[in-house]
Protein backbone atom coordinates (compact mmCIF):
# COMPACT_ATOMS: atom_id res chain seq x y z
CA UNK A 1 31.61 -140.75 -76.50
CA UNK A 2 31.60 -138.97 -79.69
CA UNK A 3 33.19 -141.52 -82.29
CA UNK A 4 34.02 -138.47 -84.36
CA UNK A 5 36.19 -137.01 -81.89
CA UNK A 6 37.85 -140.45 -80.58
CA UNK A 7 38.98 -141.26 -84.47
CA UNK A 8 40.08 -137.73 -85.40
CA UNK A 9 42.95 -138.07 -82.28
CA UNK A 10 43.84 -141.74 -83.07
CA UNK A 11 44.56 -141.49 -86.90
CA UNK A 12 46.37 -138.00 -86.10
CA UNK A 13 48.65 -140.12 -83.35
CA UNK A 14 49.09 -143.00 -85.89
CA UNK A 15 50.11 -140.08 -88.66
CA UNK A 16 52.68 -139.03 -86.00
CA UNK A 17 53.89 -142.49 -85.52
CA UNK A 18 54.02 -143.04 -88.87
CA UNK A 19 56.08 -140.02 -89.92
CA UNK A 20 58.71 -140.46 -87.30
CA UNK A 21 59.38 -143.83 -88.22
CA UNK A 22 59.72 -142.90 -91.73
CA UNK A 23 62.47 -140.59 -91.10
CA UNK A 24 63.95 -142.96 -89.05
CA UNK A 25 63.75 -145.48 -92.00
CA UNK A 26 65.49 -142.97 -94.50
CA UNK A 27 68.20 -141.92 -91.99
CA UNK A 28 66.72 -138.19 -91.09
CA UNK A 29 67.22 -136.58 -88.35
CA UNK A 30 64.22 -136.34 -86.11
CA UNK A 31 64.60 -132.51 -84.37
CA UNK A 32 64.71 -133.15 -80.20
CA UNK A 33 65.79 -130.55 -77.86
CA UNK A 34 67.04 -133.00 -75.53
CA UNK A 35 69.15 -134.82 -77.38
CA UNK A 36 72.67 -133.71 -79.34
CA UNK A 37 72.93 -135.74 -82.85
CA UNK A 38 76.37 -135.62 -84.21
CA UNK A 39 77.33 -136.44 -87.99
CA UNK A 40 80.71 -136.88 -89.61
CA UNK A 41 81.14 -134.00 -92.39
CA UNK A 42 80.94 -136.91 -94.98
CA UNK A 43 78.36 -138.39 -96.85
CA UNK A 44 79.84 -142.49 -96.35
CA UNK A 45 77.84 -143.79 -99.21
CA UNK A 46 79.56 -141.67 -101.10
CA UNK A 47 82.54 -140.14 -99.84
CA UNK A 48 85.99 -141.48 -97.89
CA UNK A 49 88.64 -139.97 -96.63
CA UNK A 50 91.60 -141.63 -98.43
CA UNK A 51 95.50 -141.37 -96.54
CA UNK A 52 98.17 -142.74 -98.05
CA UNK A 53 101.69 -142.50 -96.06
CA UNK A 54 103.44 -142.06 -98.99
CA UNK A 55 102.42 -138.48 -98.68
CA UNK A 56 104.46 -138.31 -95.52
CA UNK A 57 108.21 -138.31 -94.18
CA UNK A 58 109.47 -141.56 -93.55
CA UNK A 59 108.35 -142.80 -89.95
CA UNK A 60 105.75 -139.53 -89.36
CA UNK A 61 102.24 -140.92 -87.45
CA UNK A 62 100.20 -138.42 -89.03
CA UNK A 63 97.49 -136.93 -87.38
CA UNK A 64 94.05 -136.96 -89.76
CA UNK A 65 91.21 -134.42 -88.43
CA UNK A 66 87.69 -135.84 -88.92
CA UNK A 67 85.20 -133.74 -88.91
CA UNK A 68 81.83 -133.54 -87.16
CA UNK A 69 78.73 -131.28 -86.56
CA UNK A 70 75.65 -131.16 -83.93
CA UNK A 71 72.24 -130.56 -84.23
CA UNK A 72 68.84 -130.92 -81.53
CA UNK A 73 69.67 -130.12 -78.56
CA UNK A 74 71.27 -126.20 -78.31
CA UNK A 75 74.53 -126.44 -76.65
CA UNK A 76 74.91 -124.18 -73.51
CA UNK A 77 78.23 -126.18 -72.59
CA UNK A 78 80.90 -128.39 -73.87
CA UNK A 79 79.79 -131.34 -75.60
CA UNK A 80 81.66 -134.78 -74.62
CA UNK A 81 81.30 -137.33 -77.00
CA UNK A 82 83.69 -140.39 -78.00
CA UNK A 83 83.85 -142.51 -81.37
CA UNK A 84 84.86 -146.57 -81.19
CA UNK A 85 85.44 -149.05 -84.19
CA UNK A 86 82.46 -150.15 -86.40
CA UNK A 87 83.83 -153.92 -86.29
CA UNK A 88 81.72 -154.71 -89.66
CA UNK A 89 83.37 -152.10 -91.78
CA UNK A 90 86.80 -152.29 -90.72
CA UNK A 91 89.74 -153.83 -92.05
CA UNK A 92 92.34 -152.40 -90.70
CA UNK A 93 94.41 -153.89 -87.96
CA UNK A 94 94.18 -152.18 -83.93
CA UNK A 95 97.59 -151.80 -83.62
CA UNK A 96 97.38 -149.30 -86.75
CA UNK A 97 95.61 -146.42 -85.42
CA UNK A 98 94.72 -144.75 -81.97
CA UNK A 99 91.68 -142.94 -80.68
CA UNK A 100 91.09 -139.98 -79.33
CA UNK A 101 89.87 -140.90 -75.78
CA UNK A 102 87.14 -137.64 -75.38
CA UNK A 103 86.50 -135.63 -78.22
CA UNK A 104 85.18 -131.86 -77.68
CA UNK A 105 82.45 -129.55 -79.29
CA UNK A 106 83.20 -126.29 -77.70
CA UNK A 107 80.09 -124.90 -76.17
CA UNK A 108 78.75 -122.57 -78.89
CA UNK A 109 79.65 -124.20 -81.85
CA UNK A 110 77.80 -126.33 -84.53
CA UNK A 111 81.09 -128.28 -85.74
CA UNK A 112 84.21 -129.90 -84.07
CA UNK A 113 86.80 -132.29 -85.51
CA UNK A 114 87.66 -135.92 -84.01
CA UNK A 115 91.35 -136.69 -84.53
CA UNK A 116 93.09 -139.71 -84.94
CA UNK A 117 96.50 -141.09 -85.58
CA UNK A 118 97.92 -143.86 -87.72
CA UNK A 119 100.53 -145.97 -88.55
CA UNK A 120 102.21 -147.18 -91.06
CA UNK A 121 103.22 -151.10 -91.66
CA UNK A 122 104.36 -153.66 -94.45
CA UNK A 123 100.93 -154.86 -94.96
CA UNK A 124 100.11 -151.15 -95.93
CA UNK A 125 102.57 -151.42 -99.16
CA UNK A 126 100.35 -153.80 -101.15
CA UNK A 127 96.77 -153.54 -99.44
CA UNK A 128 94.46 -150.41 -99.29
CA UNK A 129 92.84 -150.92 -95.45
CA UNK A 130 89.55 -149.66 -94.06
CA UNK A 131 89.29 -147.79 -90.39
CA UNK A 132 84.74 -146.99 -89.73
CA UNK A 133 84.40 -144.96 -87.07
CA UNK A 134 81.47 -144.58 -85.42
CA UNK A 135 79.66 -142.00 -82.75
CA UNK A 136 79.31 -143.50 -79.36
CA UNK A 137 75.71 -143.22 -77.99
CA UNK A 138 74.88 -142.37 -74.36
CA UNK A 139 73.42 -140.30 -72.17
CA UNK A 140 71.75 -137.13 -74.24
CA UNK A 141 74.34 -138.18 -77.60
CA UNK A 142 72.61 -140.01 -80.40
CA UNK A 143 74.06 -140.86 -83.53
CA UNK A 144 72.53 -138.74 -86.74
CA UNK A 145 71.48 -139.33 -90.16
CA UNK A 146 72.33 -142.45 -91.10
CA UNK A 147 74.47 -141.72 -94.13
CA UNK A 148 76.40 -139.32 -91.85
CA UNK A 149 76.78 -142.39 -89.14
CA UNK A 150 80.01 -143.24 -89.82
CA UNK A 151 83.41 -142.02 -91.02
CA UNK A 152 85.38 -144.13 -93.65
CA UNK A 153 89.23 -143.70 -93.85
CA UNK A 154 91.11 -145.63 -96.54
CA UNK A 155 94.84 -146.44 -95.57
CA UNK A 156 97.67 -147.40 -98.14
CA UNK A 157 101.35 -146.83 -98.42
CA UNK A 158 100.96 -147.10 -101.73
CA UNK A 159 101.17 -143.92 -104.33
CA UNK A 160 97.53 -142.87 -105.86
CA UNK A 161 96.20 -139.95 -108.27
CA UNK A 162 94.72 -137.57 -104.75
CA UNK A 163 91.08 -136.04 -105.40
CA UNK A 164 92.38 -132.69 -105.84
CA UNK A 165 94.14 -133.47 -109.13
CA UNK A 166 90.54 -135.34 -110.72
CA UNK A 167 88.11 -132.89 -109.51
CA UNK A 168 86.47 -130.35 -111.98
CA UNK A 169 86.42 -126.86 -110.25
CA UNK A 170 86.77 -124.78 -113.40
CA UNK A 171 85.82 -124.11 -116.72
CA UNK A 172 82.19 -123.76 -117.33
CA UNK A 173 79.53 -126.38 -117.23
CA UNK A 174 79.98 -127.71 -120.93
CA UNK A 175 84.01 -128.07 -120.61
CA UNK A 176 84.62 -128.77 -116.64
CA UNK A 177 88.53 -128.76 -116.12
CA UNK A 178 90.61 -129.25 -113.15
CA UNK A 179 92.58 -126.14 -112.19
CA UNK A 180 95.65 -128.00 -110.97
CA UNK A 181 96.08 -129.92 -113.70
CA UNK A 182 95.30 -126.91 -116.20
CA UNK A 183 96.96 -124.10 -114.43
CA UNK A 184 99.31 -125.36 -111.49
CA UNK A 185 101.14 -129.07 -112.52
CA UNK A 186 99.78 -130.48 -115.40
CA UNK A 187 98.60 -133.79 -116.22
CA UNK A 188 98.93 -136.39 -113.44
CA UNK A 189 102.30 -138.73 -113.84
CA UNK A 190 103.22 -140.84 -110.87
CA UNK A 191 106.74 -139.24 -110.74
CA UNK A 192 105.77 -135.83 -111.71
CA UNK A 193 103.73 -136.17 -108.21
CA UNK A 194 106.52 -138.19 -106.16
CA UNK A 195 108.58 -135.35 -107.57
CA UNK A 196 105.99 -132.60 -106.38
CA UNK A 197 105.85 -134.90 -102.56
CA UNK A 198 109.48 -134.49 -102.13
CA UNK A 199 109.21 -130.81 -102.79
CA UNK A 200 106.47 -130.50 -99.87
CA UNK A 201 108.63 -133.09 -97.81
CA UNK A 202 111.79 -130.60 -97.49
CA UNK A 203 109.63 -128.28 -95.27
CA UNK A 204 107.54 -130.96 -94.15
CA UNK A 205 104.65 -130.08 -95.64
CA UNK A 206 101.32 -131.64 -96.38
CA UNK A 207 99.18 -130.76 -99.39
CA UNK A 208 95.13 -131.34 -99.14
CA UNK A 209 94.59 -129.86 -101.76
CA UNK A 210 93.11 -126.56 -100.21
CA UNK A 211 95.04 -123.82 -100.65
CA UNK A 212 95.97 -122.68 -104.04
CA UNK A 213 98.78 -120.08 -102.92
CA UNK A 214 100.75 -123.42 -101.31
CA UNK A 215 100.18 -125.56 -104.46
CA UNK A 216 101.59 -123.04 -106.49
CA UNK A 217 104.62 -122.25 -104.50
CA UNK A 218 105.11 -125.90 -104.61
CA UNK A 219 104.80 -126.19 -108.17
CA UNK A 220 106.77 -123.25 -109.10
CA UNK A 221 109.46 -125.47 -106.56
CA UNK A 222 108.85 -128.34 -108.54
CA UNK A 223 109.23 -126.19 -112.03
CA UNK A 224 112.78 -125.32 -111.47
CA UNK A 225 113.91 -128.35 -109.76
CA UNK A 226 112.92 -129.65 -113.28
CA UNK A 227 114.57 -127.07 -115.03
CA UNK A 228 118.26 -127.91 -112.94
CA UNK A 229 117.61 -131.78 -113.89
CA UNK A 230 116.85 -131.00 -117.58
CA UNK A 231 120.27 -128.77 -117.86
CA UNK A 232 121.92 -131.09 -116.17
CA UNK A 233 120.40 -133.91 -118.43
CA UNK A 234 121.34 -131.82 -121.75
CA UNK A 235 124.81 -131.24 -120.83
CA UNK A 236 125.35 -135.13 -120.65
CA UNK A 237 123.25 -135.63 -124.19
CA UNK A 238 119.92 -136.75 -122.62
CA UNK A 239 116.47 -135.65 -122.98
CA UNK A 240 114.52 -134.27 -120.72
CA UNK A 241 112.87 -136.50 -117.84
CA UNK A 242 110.27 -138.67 -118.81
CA UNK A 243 107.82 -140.69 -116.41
CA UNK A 244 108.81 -144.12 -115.79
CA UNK A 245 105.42 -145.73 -116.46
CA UNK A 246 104.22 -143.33 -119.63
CA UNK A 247 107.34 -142.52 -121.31
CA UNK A 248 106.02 -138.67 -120.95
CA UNK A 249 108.23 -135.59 -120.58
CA UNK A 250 107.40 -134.42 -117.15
CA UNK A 251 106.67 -131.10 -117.52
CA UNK A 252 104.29 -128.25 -114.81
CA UNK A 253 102.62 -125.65 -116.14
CA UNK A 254 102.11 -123.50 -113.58
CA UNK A 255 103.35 -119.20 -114.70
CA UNK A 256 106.51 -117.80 -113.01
């Protein structure tokens, strides 16, 4: 036998070897056309999904969409799939949330959502909670990148500054700025936004922060519920409203 040709093979098998495991050992996603790898939408090391029933009407189980997407295998049919508890992660008790019992990629699509419902408690008023979820592996369903392996939700019935009111999507790179607090409501005061919630709660309504036509009805609500409070305020010999904590005049900026 050629020792040329025997070593050429072996080191190129090894290579293989070697490369798959690597991927495997920084979470990527190996491509197979036999199996389906599905990922939740967000990055765990980095990102949660935060709830906080304070956000709600009193009593409401709200239902919080998760969602996922599918790569390897190409999907000629529904995919099945179901997600369980990651024990390790989770703090929140099982009587707290439910599980979808089958969730559904329709045939066709890269992306499907897992939903799940929660519950509100007394523990929930002074403790922020953790729910992991995690993909259930069988049959031709793997889990994916390993980043992407589970989804953290972050429960409270406590009252917290949302995402959408910190983020910087405007302005240019040297000055980022937040459009809702620069155009739409203003700087962030806790009763400014329990004042914005209640606005959103008469037609039960849920803000995520998405659409900007909704935030600035809502605000524009919020601006002349203000306005009636201030008059009424005045006519007694008060100032306007002020936030409890700050001692700032709630005022929203937002045109109209």
């Amino acid at each position: 036998m050629n020792i040329k040709n025997f070593i050429i093979p072996a080191i190129a098998c090894f290579c293989c070897s070697s490369f798959f495991i690597s991927c495997e050992e920084k979470g990527l996603m190996v491509n197979d056309n036999d199996v389906s790898y599905i990922i939740f939408a967000k990055d765990m090391t980095k990102d949660t999904t935060t709830v906080s029933f304070k956000v709600y009407n009193e009593g409401e189980v709200p239902e919080i969409p998760l969602e996922v997407s599918v790569y390897g295998k190409v999907q000629d049919k529904d995919l099945k799939f179901s997600v369980s508890v990651d024990e390790d992660r989770t703090t929140l008790p099982a009587n707290l949330y439910e599980l979808p019992t089958e969730c559904l990629i329709e045939k066709g699509q890269l992306t499907g959502s897992v939903c799940i419902k929660l519950k509100n408690s007394e523990i929930l008023s002074t403790n922020t909670l953790i729910l992991a979820l995690k993909i259930d592996e069988k049959e031709e369903v793997r889990e994916g990148a390993r980043q992407y392996s589970r989804a953290i939700v972050t429960v409270t019935d406590r009252l917290f500054k949302p995402s959408w009111w910190s983020v910087a999507d405007t302005g240019g790179a040297d000055t980022p700025l937040n459009s809702v607090e620069e155009y739409y409501l203003g700087i962030y005061l806790e009763d400014k936004y329990k004042m914005f919630l209640d606005e959103l709660k008469k037609d039960d309504m849920v803000f995520d922060g998405k659409n900007k036509q909704v935030l600035r009805k809502y605000a524009l609500k919020l601006k002349n519920t203000l306005k009636d409070i201030n008059a009424e305020r005045a006519a007694q010999g008060l100032g306007p409203l002020v936030d409890e904590k700050t001692q700032l005049e709630i005022t929203v900026p937002v045109a109209g």
